[in-house]
PDB file of N, CA and C in Angstrom:
ATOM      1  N   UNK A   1     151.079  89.859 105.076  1.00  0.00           N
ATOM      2  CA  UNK A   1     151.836  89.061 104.156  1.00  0.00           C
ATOM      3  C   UNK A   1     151.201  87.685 104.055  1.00  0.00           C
ATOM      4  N   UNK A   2     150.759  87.235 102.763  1.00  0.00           N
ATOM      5  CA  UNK A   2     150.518  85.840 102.708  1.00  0.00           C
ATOM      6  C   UNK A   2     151.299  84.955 102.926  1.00  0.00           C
ATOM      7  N   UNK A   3     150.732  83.643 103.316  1.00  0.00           N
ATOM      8  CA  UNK A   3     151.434  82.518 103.282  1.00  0.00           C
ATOM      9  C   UNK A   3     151.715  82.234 102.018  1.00  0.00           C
ATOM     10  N   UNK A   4     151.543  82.409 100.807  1.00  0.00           N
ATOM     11  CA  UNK A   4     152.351  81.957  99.523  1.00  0.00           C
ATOM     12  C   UNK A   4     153.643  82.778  99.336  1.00  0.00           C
ATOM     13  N   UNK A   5     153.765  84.213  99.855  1.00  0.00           N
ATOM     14  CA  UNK A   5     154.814  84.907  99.766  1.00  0.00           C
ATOM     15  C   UNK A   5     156.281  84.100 100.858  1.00  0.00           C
ATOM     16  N   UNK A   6     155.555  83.572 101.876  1.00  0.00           N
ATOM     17  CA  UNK A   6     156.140  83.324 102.547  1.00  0.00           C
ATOM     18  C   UNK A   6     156.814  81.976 102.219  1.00  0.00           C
ATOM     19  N   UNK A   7     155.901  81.396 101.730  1.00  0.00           N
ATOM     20  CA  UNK A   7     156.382  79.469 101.315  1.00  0.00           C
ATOM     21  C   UNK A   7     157.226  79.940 100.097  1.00  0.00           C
ATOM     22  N   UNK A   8     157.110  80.963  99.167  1.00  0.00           N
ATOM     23  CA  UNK A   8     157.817  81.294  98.068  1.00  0.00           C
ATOM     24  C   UNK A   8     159.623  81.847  98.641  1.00  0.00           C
ATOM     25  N   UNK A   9     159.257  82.368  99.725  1.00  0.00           N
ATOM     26  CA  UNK A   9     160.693  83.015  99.763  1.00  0.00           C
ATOM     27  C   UNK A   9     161.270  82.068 100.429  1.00  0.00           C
ATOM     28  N   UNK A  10     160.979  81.280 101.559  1.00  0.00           N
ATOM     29  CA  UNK A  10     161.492  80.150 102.243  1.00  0.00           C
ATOM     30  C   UNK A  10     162.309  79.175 101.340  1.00  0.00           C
ATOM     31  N   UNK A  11     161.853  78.922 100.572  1.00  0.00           N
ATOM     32  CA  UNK A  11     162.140  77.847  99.234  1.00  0.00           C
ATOM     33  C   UNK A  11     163.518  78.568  98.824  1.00  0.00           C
ATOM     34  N   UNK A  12     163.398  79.564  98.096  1.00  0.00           N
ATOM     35  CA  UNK A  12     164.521  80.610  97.385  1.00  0.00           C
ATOM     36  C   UNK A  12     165.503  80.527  98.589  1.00  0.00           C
ATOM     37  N   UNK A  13     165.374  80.676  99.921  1.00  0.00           N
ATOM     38  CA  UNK A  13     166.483  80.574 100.815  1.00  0.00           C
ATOM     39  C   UNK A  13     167.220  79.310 100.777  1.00  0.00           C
ATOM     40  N   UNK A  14     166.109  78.341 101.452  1.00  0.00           N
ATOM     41  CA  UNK A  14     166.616  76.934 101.267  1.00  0.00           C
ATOM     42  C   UNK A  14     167.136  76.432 100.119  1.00  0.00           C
ATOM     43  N   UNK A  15     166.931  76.753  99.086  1.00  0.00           N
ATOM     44  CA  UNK A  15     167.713  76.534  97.401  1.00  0.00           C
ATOM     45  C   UNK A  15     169.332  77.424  97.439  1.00  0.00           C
ATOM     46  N   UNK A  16     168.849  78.458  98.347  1.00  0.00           N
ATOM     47  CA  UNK A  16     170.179  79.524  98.319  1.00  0.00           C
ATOM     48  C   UNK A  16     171.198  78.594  99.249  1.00  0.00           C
ATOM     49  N   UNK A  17     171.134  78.567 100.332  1.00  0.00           N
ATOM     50  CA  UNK A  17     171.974  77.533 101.159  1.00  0.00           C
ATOM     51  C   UNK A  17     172.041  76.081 101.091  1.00  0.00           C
ATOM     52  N   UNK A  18     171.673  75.828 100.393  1.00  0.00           N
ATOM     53  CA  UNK A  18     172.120  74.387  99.872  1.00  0.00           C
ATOM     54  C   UNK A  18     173.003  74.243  98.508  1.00  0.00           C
ATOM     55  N   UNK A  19     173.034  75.187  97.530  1.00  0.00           N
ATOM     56  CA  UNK A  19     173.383  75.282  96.240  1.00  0.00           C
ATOM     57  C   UNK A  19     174.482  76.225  96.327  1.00  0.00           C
ATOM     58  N   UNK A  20     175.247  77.080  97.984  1.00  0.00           N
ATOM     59  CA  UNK A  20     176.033  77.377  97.387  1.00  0.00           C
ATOM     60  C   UNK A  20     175.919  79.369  97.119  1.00  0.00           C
ATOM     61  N   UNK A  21     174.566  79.478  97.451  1.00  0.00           N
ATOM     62  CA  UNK A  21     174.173  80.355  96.969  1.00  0.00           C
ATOM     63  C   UNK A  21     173.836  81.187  95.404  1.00  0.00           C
ATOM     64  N   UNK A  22     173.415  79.780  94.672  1.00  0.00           N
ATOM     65  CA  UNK A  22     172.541  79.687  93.573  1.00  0.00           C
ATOM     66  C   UNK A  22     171.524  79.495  93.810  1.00  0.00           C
ATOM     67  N   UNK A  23     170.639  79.726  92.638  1.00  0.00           N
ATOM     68  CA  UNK A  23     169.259  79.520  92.991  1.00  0.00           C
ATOM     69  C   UNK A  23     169.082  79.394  91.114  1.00  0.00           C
ATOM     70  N   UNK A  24     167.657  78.904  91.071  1.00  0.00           N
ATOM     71  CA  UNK A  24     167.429  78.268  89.578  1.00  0.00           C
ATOM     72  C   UNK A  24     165.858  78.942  89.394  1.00  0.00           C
ATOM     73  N   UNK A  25     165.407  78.560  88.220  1.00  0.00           N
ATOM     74  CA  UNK A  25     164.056  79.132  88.314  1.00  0.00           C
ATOM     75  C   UNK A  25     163.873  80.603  87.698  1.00  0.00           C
ATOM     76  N   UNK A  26     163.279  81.320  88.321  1.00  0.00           N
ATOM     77  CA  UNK A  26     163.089  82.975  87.870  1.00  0.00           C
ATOM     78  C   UNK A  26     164.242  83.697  87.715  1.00  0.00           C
ATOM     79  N   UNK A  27     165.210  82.898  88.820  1.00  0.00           N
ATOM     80  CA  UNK A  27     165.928  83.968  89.629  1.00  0.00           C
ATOM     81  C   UNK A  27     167.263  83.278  88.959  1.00  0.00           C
ATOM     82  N   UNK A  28     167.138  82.274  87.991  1.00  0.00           N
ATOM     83  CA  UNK A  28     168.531  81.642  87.493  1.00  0.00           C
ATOM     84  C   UNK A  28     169.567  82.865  86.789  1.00  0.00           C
ATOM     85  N   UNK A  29     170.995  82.604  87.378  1.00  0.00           N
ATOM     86  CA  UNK A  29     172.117  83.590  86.762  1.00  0.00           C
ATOM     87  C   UNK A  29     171.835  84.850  87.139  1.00  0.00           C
ATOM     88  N   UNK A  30     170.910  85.245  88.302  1.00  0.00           N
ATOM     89  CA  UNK A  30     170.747  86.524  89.044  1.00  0.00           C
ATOM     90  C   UNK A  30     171.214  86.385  90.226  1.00  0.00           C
ATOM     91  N   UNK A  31     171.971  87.391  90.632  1.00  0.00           N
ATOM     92  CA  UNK A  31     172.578  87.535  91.679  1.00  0.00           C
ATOM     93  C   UNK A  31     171.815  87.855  93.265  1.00  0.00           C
ATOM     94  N   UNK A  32     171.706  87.024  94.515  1.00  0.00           N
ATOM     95  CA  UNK A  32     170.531  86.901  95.398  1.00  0.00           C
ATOM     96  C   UNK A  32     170.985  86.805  96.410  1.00  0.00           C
ATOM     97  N   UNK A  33     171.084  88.154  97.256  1.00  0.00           N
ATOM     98  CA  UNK A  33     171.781  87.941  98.705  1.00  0.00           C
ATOM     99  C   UNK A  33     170.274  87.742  99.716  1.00  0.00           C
ATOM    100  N   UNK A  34     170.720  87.282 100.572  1.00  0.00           N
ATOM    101  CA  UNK A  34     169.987  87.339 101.969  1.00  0.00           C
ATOM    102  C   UNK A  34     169.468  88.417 103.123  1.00  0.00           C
ATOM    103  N   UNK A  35     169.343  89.215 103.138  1.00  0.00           N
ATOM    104  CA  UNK A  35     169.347  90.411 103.611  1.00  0.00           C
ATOM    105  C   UNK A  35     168.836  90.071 105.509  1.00  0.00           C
ATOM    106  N   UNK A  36     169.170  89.929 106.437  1.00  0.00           N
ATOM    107  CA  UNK A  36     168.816  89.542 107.702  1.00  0.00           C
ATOM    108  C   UNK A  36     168.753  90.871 108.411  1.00  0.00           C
ATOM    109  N   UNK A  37     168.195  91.076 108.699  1.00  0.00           N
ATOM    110  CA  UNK A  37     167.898  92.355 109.810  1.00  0.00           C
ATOM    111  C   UNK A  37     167.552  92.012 111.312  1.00  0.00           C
ATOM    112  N   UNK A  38     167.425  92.662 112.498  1.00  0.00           N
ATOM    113  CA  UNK A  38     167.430  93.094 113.987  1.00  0.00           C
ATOM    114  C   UNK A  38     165.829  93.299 113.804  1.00  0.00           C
ATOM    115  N   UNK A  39     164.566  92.904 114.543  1.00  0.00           N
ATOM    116  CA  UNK A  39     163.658  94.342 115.098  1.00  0.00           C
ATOM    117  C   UNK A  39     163.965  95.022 116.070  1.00  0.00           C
ATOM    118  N   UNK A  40     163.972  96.023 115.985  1.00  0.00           N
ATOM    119  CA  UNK A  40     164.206  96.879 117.314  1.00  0.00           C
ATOM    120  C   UNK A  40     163.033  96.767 118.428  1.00  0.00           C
ATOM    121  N   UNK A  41     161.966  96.263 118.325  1.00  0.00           N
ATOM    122  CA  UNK A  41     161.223  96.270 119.530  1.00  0.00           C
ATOM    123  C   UNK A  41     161.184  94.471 119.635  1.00  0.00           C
ATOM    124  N   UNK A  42     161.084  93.849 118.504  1.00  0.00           N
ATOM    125  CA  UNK A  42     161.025  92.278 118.857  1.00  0.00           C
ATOM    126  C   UNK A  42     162.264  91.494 118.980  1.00  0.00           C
ATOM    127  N   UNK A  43     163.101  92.129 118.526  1.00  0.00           N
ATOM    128  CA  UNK A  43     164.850  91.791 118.439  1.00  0.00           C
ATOM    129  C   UNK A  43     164.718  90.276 117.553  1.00  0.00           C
ATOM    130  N   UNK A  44     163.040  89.723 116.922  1.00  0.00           N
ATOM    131  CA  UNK A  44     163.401  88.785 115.626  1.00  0.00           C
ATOM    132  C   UNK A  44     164.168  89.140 114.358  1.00  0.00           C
ATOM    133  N   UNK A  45     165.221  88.590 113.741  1.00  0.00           N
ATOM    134  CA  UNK A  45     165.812  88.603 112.871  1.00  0.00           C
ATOM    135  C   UNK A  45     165.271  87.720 111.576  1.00  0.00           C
ATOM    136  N   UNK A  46     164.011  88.350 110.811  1.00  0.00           N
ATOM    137  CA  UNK A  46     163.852  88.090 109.725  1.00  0.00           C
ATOM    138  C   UNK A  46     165.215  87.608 108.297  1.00  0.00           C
ATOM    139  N   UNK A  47     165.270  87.120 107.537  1.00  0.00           N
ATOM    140  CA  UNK A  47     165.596  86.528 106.413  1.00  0.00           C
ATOM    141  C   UNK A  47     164.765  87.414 105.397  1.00  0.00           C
ATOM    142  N   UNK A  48     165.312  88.326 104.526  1.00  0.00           N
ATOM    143  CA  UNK A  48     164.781  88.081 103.086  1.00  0.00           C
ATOM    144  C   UNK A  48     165.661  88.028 101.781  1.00  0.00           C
ATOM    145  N   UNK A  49     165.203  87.504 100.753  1.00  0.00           N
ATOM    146  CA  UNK A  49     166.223  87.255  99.696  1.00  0.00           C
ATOM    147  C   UNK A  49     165.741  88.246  99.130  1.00  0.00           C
ATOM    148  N   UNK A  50     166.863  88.718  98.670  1.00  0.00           N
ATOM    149  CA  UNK A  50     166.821  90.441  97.283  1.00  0.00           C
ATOM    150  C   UNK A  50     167.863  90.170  96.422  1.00  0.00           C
ATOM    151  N   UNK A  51     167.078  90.629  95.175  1.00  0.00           N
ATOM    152  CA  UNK A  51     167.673  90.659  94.191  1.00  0.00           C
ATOM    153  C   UNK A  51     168.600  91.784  93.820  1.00  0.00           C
ATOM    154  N   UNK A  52     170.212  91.500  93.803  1.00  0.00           N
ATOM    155  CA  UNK A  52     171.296  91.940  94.201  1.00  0.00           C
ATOM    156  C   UNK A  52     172.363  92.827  92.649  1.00  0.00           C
ATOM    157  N   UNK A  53     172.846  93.509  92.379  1.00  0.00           N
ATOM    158  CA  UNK A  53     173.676  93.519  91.150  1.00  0.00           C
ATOM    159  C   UNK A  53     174.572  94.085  91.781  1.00  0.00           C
ATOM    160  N   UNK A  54     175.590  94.281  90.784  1.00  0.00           N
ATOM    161  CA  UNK A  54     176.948  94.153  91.340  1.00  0.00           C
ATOM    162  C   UNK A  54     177.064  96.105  90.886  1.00  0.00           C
ATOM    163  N   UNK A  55     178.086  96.447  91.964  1.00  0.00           N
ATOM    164  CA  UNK A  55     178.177  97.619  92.048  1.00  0.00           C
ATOM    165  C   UNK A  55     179.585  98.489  90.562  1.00  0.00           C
ATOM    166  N   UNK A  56     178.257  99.384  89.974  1.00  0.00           N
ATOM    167  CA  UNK A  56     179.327  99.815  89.091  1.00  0.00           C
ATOM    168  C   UNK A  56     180.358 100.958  88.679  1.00  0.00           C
ATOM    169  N   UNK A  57     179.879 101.788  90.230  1.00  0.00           N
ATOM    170  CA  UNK A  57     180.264 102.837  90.373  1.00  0.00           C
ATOM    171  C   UNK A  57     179.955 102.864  91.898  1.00  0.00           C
ATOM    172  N   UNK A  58     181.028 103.890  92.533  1.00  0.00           N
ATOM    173  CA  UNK A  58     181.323 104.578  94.015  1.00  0.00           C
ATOM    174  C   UNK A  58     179.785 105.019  93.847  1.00  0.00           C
ATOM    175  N   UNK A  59     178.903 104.394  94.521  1.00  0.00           N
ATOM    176  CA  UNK A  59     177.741 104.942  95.025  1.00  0.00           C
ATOM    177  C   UNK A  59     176.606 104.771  94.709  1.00  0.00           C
ATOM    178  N   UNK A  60     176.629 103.690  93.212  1.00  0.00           N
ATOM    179  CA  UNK A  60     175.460 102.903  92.568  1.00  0.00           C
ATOM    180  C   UNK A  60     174.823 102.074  93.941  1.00  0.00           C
ATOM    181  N   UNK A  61     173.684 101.703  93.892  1.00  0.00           N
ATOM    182  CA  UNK A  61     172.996 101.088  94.556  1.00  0.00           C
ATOM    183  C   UNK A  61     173.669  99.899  94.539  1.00  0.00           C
ATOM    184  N   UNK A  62     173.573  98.838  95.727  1.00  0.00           N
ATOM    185  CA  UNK A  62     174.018  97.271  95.350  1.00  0.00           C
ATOM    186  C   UNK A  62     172.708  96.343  95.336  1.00  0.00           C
ATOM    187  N   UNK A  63     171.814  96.781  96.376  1.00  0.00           N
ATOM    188  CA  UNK A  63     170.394  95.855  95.988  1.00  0.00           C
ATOM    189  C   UNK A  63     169.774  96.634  95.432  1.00  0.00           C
ATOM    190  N   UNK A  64     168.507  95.774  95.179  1.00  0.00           N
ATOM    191  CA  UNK A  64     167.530  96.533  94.499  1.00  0.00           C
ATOM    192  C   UNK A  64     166.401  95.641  94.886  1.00  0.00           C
ATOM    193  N   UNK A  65     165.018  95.978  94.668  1.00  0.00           N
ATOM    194  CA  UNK A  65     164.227  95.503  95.030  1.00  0.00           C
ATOM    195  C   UNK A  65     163.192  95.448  95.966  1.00  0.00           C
ATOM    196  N   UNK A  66     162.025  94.514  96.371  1.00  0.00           N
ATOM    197  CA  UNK A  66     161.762  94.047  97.647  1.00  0.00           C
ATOM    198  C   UNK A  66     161.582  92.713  97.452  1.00  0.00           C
ATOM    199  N   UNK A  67     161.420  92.680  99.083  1.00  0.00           N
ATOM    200  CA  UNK A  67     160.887  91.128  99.568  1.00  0.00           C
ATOM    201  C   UNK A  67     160.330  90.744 100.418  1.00  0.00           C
ATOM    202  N   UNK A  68     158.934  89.860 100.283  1.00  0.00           N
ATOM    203  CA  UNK A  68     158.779  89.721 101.877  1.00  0.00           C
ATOM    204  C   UNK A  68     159.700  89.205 102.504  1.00  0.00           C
ATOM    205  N   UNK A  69     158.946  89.336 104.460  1.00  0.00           N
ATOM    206  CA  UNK A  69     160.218  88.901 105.306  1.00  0.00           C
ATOM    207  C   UNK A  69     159.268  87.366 105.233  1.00  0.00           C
ATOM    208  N   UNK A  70     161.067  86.574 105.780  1.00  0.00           N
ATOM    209  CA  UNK A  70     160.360  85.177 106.326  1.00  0.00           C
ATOM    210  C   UNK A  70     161.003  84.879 107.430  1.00  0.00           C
ATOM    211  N   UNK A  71     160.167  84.450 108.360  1.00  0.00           N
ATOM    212  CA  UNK A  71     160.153  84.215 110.100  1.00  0.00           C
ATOM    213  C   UNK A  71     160.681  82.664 109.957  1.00  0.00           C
TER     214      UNK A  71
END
């Protein structure tokens, strides 16, 4: 994973928790959860932001997407 992926998603977080959980830019009026996960062998808990829609049916997907992780 590059360091631009990484300085890119860091930003989108820090915009996410300061605003409330808005964000502006690409991602303006799109819905952007945080996704935090466990490693099972490193037990670090990565951060990534994914691009999220709202569920429209019993069993539609709720994210979608990828993202890199950020440490």
């Amino acid at each position: 994973m590059t360091d631009q992926i990484l300085d890119f998603n860091q930003k989108i977080i820090a915009e996410f928790r300061a605003n409330g959980g808005v964000v502006g830019g690409m991602f303006e009026g799109r819905n952007i959860l945080l996704l935090t996960t466990v490693g099972a062998k490193s037990g670090g808990r990565p951060v990534r932001p994914v691009p999220a829609r709202a569920r429209g049916r019993p069993g539609d997907p709720g994210a979608g997407g990828e993202a890199a992780v950020v440490r």
